[in-house]
PDB file of N, CA and C in Angstrom:
ATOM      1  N   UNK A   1       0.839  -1.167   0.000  1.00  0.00           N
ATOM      2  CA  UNK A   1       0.000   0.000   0.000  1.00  0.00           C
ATOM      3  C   UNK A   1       0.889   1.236   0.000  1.00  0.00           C
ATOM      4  N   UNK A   2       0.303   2.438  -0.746  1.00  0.00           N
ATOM      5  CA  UNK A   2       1.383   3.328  -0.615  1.00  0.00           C
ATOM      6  C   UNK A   2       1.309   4.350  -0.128  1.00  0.00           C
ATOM      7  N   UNK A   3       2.410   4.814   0.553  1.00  0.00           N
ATOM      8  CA  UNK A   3       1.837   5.852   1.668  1.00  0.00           C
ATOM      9  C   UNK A   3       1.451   7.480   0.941  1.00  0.00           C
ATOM     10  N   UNK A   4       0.618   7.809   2.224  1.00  0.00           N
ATOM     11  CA  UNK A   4      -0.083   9.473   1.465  1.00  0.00           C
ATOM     12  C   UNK A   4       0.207  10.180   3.215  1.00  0.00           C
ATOM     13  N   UNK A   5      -0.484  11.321   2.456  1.00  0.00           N
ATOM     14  CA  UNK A   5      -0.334  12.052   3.519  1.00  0.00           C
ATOM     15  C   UNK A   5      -2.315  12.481   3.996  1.00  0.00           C
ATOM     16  N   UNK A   6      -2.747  11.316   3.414  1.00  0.00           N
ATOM     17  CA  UNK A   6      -4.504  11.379   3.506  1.00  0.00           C
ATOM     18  C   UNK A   6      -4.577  11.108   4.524  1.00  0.00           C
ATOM     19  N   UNK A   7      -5.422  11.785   5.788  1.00  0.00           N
ATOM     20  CA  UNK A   7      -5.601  10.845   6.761  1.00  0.00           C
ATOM     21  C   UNK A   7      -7.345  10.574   6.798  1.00  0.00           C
ATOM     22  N   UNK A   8      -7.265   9.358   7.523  1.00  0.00           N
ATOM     23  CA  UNK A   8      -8.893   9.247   7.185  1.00  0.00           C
ATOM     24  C   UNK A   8      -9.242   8.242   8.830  1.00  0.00           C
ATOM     25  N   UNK A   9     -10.279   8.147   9.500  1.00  0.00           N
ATOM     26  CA  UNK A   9     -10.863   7.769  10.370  1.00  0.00           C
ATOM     27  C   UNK A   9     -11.542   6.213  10.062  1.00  0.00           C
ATOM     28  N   UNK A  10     -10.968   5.223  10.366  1.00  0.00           N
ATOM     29  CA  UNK A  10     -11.484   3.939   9.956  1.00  0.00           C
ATOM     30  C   UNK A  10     -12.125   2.906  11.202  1.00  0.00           C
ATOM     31  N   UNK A  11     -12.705   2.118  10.778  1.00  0.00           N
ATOM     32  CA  UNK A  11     -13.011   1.042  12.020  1.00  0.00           C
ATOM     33  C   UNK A  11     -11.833   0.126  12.293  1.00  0.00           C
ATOM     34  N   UNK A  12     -11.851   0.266  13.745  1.00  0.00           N
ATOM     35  CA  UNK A  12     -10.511  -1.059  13.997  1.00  0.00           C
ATOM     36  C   UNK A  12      -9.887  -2.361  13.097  1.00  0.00           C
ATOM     37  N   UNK A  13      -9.521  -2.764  12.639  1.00  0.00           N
ATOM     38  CA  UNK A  13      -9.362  -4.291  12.122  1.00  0.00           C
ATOM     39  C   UNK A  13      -8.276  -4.632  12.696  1.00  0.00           C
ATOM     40  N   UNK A  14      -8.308  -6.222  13.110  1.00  0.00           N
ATOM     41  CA  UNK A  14      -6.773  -6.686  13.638  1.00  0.00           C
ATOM     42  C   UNK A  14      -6.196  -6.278  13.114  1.00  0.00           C
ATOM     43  N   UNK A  15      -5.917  -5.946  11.627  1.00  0.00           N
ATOM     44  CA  UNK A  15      -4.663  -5.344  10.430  1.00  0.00           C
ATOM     45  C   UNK A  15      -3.660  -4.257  11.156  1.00  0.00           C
ATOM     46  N   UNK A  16      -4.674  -3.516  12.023  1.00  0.00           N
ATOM     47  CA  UNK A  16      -4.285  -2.396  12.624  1.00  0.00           C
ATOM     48  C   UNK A  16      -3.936  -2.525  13.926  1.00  0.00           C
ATOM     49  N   UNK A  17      -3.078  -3.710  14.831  1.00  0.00           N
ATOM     50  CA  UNK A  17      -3.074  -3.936  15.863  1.00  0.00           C
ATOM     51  C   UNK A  17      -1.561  -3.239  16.203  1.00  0.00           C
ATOM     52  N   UNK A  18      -0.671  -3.788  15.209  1.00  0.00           N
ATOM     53  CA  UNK A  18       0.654  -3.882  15.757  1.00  0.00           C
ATOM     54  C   UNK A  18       0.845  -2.213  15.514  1.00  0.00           C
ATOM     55  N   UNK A  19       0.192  -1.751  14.915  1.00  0.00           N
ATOM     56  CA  UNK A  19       0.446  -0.094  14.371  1.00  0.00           C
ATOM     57  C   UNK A  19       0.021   0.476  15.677  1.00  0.00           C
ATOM     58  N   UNK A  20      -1.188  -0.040  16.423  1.00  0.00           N
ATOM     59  CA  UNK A  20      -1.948   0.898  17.190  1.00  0.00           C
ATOM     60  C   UNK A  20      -0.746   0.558  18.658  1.00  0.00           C
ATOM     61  N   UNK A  21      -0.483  -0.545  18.697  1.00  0.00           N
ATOM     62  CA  UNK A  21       0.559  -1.289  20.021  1.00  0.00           C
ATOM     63  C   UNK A  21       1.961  -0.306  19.696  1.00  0.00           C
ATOM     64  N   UNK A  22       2.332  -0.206  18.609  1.00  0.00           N
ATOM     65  CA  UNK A  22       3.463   0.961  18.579  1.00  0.00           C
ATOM     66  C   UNK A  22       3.260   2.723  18.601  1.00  0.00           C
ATOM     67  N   UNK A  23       1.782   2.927  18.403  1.00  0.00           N
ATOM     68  CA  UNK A  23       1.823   4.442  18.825  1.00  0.00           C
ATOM     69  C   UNK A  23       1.260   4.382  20.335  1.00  0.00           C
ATOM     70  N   UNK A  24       0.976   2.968  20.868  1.00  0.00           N
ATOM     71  CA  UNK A  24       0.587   3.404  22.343  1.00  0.00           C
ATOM     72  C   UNK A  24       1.923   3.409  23.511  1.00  0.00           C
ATOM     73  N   UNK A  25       2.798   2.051  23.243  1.00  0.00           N
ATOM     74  CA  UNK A  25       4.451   2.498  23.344  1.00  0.00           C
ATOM     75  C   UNK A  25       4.778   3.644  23.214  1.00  0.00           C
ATOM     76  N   UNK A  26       4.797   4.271  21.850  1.00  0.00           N
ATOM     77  CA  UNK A  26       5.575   5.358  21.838  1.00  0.00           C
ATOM     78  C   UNK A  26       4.705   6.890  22.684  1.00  0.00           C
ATOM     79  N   UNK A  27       3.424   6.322  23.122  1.00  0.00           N
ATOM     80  CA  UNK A  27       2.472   7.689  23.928  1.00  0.00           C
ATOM     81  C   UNK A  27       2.928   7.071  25.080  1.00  0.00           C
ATOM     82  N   UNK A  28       2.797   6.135  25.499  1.00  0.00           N
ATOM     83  CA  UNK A  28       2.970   5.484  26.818  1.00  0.00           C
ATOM     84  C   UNK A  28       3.701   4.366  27.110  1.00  0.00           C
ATOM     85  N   UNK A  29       4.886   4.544  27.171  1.00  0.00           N
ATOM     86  CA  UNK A  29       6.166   3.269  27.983  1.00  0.00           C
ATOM     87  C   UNK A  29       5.891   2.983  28.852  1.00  0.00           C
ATOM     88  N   UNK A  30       5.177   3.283  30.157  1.00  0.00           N
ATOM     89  CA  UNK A  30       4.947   2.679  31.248  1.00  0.00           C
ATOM     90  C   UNK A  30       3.530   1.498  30.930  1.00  0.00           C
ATOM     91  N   UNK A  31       3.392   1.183  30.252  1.00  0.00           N
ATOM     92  CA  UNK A  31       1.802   0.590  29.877  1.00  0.00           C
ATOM     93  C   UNK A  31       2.615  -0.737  29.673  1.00  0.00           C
ATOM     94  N   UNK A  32       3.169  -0.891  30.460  1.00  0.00           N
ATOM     95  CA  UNK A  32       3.961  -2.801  30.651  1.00  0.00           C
ATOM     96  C   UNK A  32       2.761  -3.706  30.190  1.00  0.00           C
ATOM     97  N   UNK A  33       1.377  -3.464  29.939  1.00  0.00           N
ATOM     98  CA  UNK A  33       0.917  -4.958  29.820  1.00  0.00           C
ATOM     99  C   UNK A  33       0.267  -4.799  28.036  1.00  0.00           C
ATOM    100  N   UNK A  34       1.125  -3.906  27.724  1.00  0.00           N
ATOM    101  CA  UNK A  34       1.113  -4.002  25.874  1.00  0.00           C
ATOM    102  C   UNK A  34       1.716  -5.508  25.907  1.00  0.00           C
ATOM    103  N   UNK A  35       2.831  -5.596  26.918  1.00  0.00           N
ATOM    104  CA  UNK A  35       3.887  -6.566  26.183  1.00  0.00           C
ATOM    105  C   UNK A  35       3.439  -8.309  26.403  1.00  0.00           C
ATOM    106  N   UNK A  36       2.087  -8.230  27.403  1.00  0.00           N
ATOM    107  CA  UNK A  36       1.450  -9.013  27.318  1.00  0.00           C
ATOM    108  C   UNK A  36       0.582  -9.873  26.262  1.00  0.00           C
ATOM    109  N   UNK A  37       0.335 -10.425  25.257  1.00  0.00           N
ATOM    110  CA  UNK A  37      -0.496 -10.795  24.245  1.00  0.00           C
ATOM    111  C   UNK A  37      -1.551 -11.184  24.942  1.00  0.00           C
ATOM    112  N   UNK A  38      -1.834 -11.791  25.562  1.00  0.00           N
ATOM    113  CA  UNK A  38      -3.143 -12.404  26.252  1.00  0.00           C
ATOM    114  C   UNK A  38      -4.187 -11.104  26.446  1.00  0.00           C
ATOM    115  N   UNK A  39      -3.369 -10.149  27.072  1.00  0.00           N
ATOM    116  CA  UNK A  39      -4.204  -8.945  27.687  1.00  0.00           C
ATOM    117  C   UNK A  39      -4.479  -8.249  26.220  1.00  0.00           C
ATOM    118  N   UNK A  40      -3.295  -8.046  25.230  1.00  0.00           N
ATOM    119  CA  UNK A  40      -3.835  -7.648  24.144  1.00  0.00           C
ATOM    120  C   UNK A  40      -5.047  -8.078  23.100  1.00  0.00           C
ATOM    121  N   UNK A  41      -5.059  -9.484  23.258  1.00  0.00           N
ATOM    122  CA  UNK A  41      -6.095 -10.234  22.598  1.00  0.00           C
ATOM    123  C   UNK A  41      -7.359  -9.901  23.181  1.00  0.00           C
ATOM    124  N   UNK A  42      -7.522  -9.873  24.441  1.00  0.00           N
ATOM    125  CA  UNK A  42      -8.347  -9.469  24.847  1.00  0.00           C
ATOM    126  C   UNK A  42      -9.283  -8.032  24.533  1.00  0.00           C
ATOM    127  N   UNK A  43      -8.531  -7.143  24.508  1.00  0.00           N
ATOM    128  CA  UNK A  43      -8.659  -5.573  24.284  1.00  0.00           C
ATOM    129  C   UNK A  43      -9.035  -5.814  23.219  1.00  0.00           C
ATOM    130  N   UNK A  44      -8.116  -6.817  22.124  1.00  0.00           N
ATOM    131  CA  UNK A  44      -8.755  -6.254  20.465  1.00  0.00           C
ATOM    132  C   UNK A  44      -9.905  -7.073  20.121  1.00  0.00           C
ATOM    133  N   UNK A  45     -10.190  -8.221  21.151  1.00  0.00           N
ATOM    134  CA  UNK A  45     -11.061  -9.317  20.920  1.00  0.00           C
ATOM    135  C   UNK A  45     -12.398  -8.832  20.798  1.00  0.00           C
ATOM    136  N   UNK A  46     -13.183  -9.987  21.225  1.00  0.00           N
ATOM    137  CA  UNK A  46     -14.844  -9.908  21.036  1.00  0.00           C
ATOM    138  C   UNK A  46     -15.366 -10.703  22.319  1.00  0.00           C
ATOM    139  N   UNK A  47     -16.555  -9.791  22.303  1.00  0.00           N
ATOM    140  CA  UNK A  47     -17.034 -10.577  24.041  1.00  0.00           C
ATOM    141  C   UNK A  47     -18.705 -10.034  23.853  1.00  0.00           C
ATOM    142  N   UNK A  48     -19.454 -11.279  24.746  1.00  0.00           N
ATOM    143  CA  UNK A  48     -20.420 -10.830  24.330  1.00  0.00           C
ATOM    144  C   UNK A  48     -20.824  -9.772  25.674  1.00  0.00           C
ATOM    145  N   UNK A  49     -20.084  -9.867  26.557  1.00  0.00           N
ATOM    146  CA  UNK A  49     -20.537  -9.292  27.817  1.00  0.00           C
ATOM    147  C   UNK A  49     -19.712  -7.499  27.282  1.00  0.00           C
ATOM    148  N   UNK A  50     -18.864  -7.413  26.479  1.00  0.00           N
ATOM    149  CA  UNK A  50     -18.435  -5.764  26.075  1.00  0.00           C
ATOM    150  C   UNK A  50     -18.921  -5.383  24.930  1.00  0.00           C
ATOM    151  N   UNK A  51     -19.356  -4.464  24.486  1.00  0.00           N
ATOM    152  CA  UNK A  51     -19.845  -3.696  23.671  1.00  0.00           C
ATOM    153  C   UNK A  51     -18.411  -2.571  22.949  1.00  0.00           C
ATOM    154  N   UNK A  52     -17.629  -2.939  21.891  1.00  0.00           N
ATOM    155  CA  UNK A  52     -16.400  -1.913  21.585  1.00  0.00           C
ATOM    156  C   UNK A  52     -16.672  -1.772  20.426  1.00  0.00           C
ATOM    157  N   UNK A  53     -16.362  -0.226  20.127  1.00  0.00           N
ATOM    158  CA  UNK A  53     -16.153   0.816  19.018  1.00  0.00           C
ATOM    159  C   UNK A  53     -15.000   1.094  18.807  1.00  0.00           C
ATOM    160  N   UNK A  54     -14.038   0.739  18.380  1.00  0.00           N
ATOM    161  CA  UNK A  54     -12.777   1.009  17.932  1.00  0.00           C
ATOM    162  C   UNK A  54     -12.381   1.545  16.558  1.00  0.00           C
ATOM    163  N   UNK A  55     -12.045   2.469  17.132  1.00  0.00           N
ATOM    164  CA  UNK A  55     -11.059   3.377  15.782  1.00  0.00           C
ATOM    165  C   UNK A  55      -9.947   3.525  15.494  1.00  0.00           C
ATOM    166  N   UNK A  56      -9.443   3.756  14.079  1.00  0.00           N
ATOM    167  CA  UNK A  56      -7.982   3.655  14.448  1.00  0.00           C
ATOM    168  C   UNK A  56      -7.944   5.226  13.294  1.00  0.00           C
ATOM    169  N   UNK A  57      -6.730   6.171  13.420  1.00  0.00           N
ATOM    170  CA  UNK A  57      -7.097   7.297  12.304  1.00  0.00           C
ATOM    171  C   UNK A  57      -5.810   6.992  11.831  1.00  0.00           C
ATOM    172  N   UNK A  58      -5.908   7.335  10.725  1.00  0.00           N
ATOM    173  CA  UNK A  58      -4.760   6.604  10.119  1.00  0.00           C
ATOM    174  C   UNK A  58      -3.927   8.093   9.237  1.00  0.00           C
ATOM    175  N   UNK A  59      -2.902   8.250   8.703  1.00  0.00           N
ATOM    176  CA  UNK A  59      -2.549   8.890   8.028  1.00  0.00           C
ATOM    177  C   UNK A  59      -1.244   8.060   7.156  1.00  0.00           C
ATOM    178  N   UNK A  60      -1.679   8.087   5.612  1.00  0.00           N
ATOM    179  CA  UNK A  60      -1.271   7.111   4.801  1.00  0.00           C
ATOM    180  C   UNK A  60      -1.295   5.609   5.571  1.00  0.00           C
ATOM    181  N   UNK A  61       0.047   4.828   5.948  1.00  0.00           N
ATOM    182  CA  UNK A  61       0.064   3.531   6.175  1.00  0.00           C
ATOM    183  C   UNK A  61      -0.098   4.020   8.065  1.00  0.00           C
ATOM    184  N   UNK A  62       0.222   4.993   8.698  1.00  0.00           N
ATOM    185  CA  UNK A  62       0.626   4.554  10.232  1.00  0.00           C
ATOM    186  C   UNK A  62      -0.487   5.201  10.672  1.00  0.00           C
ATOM    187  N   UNK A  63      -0.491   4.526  12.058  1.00  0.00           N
ATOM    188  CA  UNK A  63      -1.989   4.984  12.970  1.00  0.00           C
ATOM    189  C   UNK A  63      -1.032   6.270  13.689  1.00  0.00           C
ATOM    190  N   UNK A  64      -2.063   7.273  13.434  1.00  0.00           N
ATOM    191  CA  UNK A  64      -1.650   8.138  14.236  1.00  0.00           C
ATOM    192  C   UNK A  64      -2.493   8.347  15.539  1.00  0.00           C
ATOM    193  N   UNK A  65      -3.385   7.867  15.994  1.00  0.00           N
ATOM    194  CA  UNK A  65      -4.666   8.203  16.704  1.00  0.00           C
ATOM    195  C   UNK A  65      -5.166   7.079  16.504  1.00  0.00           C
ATOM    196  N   UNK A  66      -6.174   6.925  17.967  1.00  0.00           N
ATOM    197  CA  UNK A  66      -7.242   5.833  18.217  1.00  0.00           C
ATOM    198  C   UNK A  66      -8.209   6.255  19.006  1.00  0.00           C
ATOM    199  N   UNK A  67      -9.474   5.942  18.975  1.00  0.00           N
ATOM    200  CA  UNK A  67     -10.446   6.093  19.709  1.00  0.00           C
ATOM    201  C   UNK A  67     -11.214   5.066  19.847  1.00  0.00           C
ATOM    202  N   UNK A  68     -11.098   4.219  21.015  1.00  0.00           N
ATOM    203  CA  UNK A  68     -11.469   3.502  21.298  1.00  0.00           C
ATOM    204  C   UNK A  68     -12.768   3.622  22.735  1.00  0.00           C
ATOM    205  N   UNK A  69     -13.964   2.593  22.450  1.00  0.00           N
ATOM    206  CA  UNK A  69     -14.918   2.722  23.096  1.00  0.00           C
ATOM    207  C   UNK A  69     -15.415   1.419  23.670  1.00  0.00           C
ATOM    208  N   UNK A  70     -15.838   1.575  24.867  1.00  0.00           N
ATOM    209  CA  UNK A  70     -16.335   0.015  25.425  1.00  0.00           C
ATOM    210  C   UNK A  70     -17.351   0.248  26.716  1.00  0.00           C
ATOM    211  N   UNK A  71     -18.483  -0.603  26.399  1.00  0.00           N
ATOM    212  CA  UNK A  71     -19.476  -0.497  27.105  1.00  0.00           C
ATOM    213  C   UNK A  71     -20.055  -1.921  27.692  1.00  0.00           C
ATOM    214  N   UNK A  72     -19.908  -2.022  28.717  1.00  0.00           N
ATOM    215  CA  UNK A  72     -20.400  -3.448  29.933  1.00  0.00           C
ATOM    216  C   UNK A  72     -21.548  -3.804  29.631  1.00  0.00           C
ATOM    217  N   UNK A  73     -22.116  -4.967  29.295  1.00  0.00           N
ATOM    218  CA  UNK A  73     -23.457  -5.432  28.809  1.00  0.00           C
ATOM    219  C   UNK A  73     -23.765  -6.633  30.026  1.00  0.00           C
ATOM    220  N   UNK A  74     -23.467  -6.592  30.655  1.00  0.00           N
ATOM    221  CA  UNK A  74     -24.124  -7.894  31.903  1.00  0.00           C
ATOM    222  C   UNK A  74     -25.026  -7.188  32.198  1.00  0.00           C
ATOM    223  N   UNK A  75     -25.781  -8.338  32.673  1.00  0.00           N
ATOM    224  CA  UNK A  75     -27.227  -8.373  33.203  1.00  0.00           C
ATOM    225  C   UNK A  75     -27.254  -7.550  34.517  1.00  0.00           C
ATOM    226  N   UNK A  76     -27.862  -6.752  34.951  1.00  0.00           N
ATOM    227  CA  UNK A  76     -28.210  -6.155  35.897  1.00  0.00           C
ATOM    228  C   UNK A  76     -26.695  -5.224  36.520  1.00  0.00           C
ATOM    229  N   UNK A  77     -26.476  -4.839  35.181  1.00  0.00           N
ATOM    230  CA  UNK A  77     -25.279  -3.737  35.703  1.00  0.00           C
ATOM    231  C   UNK A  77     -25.522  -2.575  34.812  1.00  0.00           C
ATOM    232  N   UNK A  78     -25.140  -1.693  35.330  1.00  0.00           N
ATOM    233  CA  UNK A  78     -25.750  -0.204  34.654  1.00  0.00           C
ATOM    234  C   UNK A  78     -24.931   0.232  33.750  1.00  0.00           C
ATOM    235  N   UNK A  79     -25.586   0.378  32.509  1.00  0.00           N
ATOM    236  CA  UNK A  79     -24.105   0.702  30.790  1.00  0.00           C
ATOM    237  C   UNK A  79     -23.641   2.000  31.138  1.00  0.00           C
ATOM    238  N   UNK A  80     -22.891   1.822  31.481  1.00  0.00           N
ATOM    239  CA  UNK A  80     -21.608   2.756  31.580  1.00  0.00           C
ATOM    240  C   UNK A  80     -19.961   3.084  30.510  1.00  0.00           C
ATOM    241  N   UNK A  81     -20.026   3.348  29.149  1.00  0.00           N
ATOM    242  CA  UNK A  81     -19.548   3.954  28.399  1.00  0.00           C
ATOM    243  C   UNK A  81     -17.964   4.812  28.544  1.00  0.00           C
ATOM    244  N   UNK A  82     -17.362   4.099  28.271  1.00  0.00           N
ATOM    245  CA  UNK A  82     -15.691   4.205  28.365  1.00  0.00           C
ATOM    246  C   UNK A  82     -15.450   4.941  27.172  1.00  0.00           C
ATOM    247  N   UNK A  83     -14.801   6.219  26.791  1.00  0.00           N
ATOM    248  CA  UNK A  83     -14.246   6.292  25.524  1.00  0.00           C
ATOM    249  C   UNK A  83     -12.429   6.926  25.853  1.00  0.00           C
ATOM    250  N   UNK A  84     -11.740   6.626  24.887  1.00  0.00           N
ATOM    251  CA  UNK A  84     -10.240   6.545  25.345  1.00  0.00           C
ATOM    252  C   UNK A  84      -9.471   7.270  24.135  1.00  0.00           C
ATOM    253  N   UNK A  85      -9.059   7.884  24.061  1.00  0.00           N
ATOM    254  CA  UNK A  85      -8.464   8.568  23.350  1.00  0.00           C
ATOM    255  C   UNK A  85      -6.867   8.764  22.947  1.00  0.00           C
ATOM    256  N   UNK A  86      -6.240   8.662  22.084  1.00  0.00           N
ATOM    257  CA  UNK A  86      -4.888   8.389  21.984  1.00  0.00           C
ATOM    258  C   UNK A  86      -4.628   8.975  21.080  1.00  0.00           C
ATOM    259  N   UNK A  87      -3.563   9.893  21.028  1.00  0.00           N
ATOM    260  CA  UNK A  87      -3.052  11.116  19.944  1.00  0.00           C
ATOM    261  C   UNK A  87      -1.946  11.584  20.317  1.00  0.00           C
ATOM    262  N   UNK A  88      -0.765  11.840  19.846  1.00  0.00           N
ATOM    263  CA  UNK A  88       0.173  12.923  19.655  1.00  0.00           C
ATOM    264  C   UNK A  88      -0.699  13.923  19.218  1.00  0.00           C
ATOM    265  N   UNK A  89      -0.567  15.252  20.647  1.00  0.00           N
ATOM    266  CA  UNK A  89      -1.110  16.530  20.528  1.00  0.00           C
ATOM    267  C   UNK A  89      -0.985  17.167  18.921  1.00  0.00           C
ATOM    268  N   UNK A  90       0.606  17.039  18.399  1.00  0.00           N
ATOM    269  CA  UNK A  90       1.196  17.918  17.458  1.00  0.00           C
ATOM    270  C   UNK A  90       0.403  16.959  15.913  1.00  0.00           C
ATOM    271  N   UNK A  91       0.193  15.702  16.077  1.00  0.00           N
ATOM    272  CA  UNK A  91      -0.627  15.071  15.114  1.00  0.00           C
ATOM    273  C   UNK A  91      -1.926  15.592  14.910  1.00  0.00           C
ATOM    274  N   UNK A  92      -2.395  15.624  15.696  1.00  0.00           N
ATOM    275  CA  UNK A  92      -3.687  16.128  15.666  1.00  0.00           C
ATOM    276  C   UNK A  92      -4.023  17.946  15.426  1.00  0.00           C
ATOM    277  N   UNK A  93      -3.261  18.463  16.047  1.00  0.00           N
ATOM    278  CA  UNK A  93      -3.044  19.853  15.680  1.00  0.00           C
ATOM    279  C   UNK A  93      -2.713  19.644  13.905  1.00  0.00           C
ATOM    280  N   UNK A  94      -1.857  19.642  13.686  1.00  0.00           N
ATOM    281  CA  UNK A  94      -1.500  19.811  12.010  1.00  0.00           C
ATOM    282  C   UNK A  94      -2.670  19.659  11.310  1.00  0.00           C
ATOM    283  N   UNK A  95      -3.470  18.527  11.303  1.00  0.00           N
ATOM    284  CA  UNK A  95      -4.961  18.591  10.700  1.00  0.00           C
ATOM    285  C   UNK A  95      -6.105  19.813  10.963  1.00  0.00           C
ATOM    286  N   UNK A  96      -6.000  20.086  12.389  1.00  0.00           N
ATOM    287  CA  UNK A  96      -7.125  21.523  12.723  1.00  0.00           C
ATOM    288  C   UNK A  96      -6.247  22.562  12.160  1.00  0.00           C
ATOM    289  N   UNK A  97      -5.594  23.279  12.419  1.00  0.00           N
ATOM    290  CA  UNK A  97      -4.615  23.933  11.578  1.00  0.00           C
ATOM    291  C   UNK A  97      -5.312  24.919  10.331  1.00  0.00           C
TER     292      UNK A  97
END
């Protein structure tokens, strides 16, 4: 694929895992349980008890940004709506700009 300087807002796909695991490293080094796979599978997985919206924003091939969303679906617990946000400030600035 060849890179641009387009950026565009897409839905998660595993495709986009190892991209999103290296801009969350490079936002956050202390986040020791990236280096976990189990915990990662989990996060990118499917469950019927979570409800996730995952985004990844992409500009040409690399994720620059994610927005990720997850909402608790058990029985007799109240939906309560997580949204998470991940950006280099200066990435995101250049586009409003």
């Amino acid at each position: 694929m060849a890179s641009s300087s387009l950026t565009s807002v897409v839905p998660f796909d595993r495709s986009h895992a190892d991209r999103v695991v290296a801009l969350w490293r490079l936002l956050h080094p202390d986040w020791r349980w990236l280096d976990n796979p189990a915990v990662r599978a989990n996060l990118f997985g499917t469950s019927d008890d979570v409800e996730r919206i995952h985004y990844a924003v992409q500009r040409g091939d690399a994720v620059i940004a994610t927005v990720f969303a997850v909402c608790m679906q058990r029985s007799g617990w109240t939906r309560n709506r997580h949204i998470n946000i991940n950006a280099q400030p200066q990435d995101v600035a250049q586009r409003l700009a």
